[in-house]
Every structure is written in C-alpha cells, then in structure tokens.
Protein backbone atom coordinates (compact mmCIF):
# COMPACT_ATOMS: atom_id res chain seq x y z
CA UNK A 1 16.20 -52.50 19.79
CA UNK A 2 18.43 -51.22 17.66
CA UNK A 3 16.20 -51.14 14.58
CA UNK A 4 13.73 -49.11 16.43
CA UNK A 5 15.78 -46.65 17.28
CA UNK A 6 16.65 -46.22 13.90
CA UNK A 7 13.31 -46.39 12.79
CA UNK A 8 12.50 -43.47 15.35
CA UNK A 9 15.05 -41.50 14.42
CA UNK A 10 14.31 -41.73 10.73
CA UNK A 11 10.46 -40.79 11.42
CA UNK A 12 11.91 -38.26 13.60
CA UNK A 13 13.65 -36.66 10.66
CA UNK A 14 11.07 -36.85 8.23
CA UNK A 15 8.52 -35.11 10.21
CA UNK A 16 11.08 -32.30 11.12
CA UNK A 17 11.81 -31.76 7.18
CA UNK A 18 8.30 -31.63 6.43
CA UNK A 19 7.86 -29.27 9.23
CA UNK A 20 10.77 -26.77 7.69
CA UNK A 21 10.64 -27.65 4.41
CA UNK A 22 7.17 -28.57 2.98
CA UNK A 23 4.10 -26.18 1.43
CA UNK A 24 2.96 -25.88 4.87
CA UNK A 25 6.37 -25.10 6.69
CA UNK A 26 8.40 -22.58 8.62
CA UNK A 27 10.10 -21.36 5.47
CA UNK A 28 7.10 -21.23 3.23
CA UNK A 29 4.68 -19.50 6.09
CA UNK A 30 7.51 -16.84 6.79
CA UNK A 31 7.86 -15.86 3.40
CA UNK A 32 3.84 -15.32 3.32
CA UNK A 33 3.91 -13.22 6.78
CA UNK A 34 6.51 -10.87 5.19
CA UNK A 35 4.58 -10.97 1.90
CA UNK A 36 1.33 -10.30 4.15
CA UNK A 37 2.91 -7.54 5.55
CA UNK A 38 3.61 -5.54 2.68
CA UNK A 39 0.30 -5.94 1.23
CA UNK A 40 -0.61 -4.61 4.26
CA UNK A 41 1.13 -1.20 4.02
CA UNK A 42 0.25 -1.11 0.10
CA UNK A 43 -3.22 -1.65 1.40
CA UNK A 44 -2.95 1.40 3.94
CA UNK A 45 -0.78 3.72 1.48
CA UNK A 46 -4.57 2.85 -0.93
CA UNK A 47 -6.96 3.93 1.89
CA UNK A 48 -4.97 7.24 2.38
CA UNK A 49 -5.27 7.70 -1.17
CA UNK A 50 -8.70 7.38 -1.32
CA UNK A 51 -10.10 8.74 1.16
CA UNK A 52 -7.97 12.17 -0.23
CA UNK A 53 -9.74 11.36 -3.53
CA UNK A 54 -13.11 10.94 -1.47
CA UNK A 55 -12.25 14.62 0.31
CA UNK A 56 -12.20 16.27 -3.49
CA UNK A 57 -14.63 14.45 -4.96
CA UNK A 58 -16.77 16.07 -2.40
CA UNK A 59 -15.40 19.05 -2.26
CA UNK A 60 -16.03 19.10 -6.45
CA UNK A 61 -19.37 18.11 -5.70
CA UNK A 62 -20.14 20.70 -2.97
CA UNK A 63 -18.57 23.39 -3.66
CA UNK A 64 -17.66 25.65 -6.85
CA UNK A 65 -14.50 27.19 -4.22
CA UNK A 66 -12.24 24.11 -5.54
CA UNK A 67 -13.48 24.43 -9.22
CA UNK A 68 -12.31 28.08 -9.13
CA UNK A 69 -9.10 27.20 -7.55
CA UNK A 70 -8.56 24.27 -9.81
CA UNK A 71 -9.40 26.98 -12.73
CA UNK A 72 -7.41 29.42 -11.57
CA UNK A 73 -3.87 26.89 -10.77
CA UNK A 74 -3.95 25.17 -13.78
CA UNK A 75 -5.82 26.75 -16.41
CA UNK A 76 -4.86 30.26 -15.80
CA UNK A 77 -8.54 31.40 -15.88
CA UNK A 78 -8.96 34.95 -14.13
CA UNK A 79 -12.34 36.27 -13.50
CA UNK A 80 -14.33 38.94 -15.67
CA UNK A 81 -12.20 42.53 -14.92
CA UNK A 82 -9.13 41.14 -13.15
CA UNK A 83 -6.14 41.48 -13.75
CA UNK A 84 -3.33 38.58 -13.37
CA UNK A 85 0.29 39.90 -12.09
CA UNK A 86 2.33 36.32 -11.55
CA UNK A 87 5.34 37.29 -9.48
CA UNK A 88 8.44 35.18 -9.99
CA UNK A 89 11.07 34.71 -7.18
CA UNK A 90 14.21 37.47 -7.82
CA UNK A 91 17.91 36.59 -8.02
C-alpha cells in the first residue's frame, strides 16, 4: 500500500511541475498575457497614429487650407503683397 502511495504522490508531483513549470504552464502563459498586453497598447498608441495620419492625408488631399498652413509654418512662404511681422515674446 505503501508503494502506491508513493507512486501517487510522485505522479502527483510530476503533473503539478509540468503544470507550473513546462512550455504550456502558469509561468510561461503569464509571461505571454503581460507580453499580450503591451502589444496591445503599442497596437492602440499605432491606430491613434494613424488614423491622425489618415485625418492629414485627407485634409492634403482635400484641401489647399493645410498646404498653405504647412507653407506658411515651416517654409516661411507669405503670399504675393504681404508683409511678414514675426513677433517674439518680450522680457
């Protein structure tokens, strides 16, 4: 009877290591949920991203209003008989 016990207990120790410890275990599938989870919030932080680069792609596409305003920040471009006056904060 003994024997069997033993036997038990040893089975019963093997499947609890393989449970915790193996490819498929606790350890292993906890270390994937947290990995899952920031591929999640990468993922997100991506779709914001695009979709802002969908918004001015189709703004470019639409509109000249952002080309002129795009022009105007950062190439300095003024129109035909204006005058640019840049202000800078006093001290």
């Amino acid at each position: 009877m003994r024997w069997i016990t033993g036997i038990l207990l040893a089975l019963l120790v093997l499947v609890q290591a393989d449970l915790w410890f193996s490819r498929n275990g606790l350890f292993h599938v906890r270390g994937l949920q947290g990995q899952l989870g920031e591929v999640r919030e990468q993922i997100d932080a991506a779709k914001v991203r695009n979709e802002q680069v969908q918004a001015e792609v189709r703004d470019l596409r639409e509109g000249l209003e952002m080309v002129e305003e795009k022009a105007r920040a950062e190439l300095g471009m003024v129109k035909r008989d204006e005058i640019y006056i840049q202000v800078t904060p006093g001290r």
